[in-house]
Protein backbone atom coordinates (compact mmCIF):
# COMPACT_ATOMS: atom_id res chain seq x y z
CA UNK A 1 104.98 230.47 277.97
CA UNK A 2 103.33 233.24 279.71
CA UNK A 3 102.48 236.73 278.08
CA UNK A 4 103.64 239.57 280.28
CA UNK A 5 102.46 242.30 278.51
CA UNK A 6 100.43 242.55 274.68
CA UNK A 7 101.71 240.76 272.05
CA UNK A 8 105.34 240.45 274.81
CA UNK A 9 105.86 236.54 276.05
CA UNK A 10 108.48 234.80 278.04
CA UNK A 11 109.20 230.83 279.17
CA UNK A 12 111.81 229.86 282.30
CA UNK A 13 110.53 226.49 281.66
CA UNK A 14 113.68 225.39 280.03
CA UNK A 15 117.27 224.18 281.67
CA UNK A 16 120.10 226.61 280.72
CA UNK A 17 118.09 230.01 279.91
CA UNK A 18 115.00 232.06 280.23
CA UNK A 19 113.62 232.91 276.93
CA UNK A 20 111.15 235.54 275.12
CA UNK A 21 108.69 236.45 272.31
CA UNK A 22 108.22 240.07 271.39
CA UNK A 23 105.48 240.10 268.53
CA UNK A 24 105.67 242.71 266.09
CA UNK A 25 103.01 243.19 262.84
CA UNK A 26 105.30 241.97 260.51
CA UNK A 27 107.16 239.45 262.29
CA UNK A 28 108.75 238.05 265.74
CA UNK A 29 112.27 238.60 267.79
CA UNK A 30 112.97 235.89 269.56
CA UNK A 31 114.99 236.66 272.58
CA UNK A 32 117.72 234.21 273.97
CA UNK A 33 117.35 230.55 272.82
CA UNK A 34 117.12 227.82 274.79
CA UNK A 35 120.20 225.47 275.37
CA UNK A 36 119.33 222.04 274.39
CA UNK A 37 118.47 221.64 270.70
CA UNK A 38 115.35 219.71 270.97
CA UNK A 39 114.21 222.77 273.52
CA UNK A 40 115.29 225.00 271.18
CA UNK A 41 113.17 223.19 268.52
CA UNK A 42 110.18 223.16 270.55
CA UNK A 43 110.17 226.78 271.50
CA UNK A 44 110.59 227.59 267.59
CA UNK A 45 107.57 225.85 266.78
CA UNK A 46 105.59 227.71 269.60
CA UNK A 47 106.71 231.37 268.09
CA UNK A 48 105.30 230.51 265.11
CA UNK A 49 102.26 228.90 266.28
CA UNK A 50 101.63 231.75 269.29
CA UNK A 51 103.12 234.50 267.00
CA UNK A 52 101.52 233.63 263.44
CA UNK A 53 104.29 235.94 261.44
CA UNK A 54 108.06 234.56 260.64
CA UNK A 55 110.48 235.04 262.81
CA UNK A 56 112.76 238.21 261.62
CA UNK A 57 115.60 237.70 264.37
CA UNK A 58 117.42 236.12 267.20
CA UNK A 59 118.66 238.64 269.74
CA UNK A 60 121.12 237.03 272.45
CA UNK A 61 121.43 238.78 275.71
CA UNK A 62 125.46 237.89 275.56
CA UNK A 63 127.17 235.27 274.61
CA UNK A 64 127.33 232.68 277.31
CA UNK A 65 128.15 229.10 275.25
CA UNK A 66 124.61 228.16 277.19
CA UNK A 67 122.79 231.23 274.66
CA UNK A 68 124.87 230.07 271.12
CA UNK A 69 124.95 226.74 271.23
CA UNK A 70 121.15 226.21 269.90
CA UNK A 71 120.73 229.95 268.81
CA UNK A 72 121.00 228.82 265.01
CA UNK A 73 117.77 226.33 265.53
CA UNK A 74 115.54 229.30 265.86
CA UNK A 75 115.96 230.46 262.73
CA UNK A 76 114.45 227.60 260.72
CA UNK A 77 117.26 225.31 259.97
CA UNK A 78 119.61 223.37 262.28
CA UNK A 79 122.73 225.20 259.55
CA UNK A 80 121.97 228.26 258.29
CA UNK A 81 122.10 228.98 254.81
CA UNK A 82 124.70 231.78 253.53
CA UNK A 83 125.27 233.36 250.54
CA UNK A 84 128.58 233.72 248.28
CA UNK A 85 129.82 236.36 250.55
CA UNK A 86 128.84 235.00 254.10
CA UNK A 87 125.29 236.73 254.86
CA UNK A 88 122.71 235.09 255.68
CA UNK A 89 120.57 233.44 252.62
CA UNK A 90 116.67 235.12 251.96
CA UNK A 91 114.30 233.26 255.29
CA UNK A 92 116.76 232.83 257.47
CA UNK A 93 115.96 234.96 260.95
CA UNK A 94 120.01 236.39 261.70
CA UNK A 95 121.63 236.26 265.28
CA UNK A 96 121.69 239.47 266.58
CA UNK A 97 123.99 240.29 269.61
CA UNK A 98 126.67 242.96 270.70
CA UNK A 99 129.87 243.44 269.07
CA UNK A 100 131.86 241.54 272.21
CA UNK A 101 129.76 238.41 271.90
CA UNK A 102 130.86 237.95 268.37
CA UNK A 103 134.75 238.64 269.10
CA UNK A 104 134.44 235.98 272.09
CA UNK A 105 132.55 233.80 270.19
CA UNK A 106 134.80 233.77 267.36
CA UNK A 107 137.65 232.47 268.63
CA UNK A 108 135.90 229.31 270.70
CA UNK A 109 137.41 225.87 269.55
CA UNK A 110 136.06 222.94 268.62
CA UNK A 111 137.68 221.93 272.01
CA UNK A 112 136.03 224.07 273.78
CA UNK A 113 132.47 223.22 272.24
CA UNK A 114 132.99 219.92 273.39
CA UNK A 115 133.94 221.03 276.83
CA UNK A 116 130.10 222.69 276.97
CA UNK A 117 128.10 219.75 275.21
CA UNK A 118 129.97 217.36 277.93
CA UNK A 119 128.79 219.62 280.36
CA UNK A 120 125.13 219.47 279.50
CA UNK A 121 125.21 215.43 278.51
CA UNK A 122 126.68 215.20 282.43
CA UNK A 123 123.57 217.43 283.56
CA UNK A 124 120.60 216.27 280.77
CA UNK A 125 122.36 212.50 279.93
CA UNK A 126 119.08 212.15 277.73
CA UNK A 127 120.01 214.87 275.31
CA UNK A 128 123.29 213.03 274.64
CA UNK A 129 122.41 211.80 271.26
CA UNK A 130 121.02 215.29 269.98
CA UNK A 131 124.31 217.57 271.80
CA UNK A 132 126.53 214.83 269.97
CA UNK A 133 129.13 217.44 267.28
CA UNK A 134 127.15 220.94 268.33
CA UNK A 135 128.77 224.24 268.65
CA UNK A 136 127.40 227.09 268.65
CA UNK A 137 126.59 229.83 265.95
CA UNK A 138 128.22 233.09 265.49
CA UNK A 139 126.03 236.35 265.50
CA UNK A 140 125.67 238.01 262.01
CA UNK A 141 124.52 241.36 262.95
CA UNK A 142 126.18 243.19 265.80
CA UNK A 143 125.96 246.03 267.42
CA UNK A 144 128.35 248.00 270.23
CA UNK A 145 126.51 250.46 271.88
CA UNK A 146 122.74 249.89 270.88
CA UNK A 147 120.56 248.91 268.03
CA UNK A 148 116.73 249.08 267.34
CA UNK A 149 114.61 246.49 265.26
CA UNK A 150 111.93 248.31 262.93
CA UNK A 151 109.20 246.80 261.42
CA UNK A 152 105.66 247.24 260.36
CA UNK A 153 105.82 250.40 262.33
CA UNK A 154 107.46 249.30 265.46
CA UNK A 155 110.99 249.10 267.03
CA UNK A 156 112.49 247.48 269.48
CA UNK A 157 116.09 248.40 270.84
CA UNK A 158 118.95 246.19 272.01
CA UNK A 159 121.15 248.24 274.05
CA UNK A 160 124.68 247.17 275.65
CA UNK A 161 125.42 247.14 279.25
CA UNK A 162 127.59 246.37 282.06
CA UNK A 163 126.62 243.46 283.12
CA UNK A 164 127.41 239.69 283.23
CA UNK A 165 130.10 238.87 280.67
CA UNK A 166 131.44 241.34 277.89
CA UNK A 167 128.90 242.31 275.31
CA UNK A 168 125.70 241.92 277.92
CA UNK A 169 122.62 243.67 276.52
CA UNK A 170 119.29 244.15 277.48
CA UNK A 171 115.85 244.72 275.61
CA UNK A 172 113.29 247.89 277.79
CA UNK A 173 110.40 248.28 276.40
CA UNK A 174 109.33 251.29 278.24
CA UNK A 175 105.49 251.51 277.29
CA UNK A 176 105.06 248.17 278.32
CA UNK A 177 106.77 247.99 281.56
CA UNK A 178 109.00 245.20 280.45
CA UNK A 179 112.54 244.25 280.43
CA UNK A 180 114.23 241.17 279.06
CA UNK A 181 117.56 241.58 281.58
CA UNK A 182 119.33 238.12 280.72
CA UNK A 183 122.24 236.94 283.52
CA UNK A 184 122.74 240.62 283.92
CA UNK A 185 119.73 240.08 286.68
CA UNK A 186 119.46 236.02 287.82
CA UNK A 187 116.87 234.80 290.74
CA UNK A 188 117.88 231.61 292.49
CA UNK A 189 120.95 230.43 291.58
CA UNK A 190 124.25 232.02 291.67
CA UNK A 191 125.01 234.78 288.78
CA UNK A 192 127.34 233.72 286.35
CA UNK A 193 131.23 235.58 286.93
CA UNK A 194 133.57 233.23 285.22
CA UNK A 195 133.04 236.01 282.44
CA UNK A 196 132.51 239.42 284.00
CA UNK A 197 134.43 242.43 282.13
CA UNK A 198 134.18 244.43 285.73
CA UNK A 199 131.95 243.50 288.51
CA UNK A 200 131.86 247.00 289.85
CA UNK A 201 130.48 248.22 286.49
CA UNK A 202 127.95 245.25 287.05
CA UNK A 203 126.95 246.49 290.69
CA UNK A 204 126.03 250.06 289.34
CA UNK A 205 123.97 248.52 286.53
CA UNK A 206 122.08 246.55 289.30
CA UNK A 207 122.11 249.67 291.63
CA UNK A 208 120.38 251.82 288.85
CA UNK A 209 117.56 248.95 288.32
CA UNK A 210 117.02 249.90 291.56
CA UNK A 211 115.24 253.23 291.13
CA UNK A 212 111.79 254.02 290.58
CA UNK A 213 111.72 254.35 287.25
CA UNK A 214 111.82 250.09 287.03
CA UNK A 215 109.43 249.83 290.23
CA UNK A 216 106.64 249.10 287.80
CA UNK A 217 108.75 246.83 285.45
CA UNK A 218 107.96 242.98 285.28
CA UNK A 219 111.69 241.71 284.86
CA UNK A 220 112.38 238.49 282.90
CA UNK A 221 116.22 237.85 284.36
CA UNK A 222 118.27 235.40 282.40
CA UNK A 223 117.41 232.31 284.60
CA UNK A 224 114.69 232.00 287.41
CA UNK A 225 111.43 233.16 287.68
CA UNK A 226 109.87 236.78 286.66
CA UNK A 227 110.29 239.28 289.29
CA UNK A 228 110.55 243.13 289.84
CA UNK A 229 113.51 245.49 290.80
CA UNK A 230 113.80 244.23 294.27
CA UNK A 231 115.21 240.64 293.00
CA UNK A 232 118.65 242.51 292.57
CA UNK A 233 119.64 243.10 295.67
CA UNK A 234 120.33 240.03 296.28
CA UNK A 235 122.33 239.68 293.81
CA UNK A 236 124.01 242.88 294.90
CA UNK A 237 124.69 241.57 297.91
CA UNK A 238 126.34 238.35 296.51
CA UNK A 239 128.93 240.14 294.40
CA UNK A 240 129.50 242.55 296.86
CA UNK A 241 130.53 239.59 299.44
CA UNK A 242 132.17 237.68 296.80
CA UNK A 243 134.27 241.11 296.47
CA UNK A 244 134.91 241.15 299.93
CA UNK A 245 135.91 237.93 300.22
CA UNK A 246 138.64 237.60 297.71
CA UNK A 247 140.38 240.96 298.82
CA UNK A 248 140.74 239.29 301.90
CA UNK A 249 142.60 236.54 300.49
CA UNK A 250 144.95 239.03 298.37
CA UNK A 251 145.65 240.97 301.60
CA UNK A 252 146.41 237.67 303.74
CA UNK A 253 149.03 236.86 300.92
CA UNK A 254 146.52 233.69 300.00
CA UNK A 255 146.88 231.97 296.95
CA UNK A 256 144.08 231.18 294.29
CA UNK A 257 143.95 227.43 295.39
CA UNK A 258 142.37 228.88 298.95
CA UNK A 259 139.41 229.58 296.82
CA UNK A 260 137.73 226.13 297.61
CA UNK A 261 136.61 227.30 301.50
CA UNK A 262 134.62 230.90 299.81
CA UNK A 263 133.07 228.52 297.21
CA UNK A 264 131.47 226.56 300.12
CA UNK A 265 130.03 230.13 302.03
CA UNK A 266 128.90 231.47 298.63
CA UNK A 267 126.77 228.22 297.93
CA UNK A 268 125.13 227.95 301.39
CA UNK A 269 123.03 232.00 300.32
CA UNK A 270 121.71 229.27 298.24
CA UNK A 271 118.60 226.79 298.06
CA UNK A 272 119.87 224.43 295.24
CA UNK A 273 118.09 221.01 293.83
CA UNK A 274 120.19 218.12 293.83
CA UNK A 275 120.93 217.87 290.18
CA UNK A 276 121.50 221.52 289.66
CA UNK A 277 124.05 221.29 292.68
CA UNK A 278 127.44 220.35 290.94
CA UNK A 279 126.58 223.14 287.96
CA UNK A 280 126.79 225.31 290.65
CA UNK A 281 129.59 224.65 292.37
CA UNK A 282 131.69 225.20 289.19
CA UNK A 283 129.92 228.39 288.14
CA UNK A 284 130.56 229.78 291.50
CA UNK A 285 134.15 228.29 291.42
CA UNK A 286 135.14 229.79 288.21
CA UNK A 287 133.59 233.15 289.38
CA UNK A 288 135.93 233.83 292.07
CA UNK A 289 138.50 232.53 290.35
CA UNK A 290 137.68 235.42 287.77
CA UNK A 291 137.11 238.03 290.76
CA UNK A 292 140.66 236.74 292.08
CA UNK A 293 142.16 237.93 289.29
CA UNK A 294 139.93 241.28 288.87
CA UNK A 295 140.87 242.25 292.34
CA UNK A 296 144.48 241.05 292.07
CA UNK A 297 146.62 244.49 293.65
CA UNK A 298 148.93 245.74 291.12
């Protein structure tokens, strides 16, 4: 954990996610959650200890299954507790995320939550035991444009973008020079388009990061380490190429299966460790298979 600003903290120590702390007088928001449960676990017990107030809520950047599945843990119980009419029960910190992350969220199967904990036992084969039955937990306070957070005085907003997958948010705090971006802003590793709502809508998001109104922002993006305004170009670059490259396979009459040879070029912008290698090779496979059909002509 490193603080990036008063009372404002973030870790990219864990696999799956970058996370933060924003410390308020009366309490914490957690931002993102880590993936694996017994990360999740850990990071919970360092809010409290680093923050010394409860934790009042979860706020998710979007709703990537790598976000949910151990979002529940931070809020003090590995269920949470509801009431008669399906709030959240009197301690419990609530899941706060846009109004698409829910209505995506909703509707994954049991089938599908074992699709993602098979994923992670194949890349962390030591959190087997632990991933063994999880899904992830719904958000129970949602927002579609933007939201802020008040307590003892302060408030913090949540504010929808265009960005990574439907229902991407991020958290400015403008006095402080800090912005919690999540994938909408990754450094390292290929972003994540197996999701995107509109990767042009994404570009201008990243373009406008670009002024000089964030040149003095520290930038926690959603995995990687911290950086500044400059670390989205290349990302900029990579969508616009991905772009490229699949209009050129709808214009040489090519069909989705020709994907495999663009999956290989995209990689290679890349400096990958082993282990992370294969992870990325699907994410980057099931993003141009989501440009392909984004950029299919009518």
């Amino acid at each position: 954990m490193k603080e990036i600003a008063p009372n404002i903290y973030a870790s990219t120590e864990y696999p799956g996610v970058n996370v933060g702390l924003i410390v308020m007088p009366e309490g914490a928001i957690a931002v993102d959650a880590p993936t694996l449960p017994q990360d999740a676990r850990a990071w919970r017990r360092q809010i409290l200890e680093t923050a010394g107030v409860p934790i009042l809520y979860v706020v998710l950047t979007d709703g990537h299954p790598d976000r949910l599945l151990s979002a529940g843990i931070l809020g003090g119980s590995e269920e949470p507790p509801s009431t008669s009419d399906g709030t959240s029960a009197s301690g419990w910190a609530p899941i706060v995320a846009a109004r698409a992350v829910y209505d995506r969220a909703s509707v994954y199967t049991d089938g599908f939550w074992r699709g993602v904990v098979e994923g992670w036992v194949r890349r962390c084969p030591e959190a087997a035991d632990d991933l063994l039955g999880r899904r992830g937990a719904l958000p129970e306070i949602v927002f579609t444009s933007d939201l802020t957070l008040h307590k003892g005085g302060m408030g913090v907003t949540v504010k929808q973008i265009a960005g990574a997958a439907p229902g991407s948010a991020w958290i400015r705090l403008l006095e402080l020079n800090v912005l919690f971006a999540g994938d909408t802003l990754v450094v390292g590793s290929p972003p994540i388009l197996g999701a995107v709502p509109d990767t042009k809508a994404w570009l201008d998001t990243l373009t406008a990061m670009r002024r000089s109104s964030f040149s003095k922002t520290t930038i926690v993006p959603g995995r990687g380490p911290l950086c500044d305004h400059s670390a989205t170009r290349p990302i900029s670059e990579y969508i616009a190429l991905a772009r490229r490259r699949v209009r050129s396979l709808h214009a040489s009459g090519q069909a989705r299966t020709d994907i495999s040879a663009v999956v290989n070029e995209m990689l290679s912008l890349f400096s990958l460790p082993e282990d992370e290698y294969d992870w990325a090779q699907r994410c980057v496979k099931a993003g141009l298979d989501r440009l392909y059909e984004e950029l299919r002509p009518e």
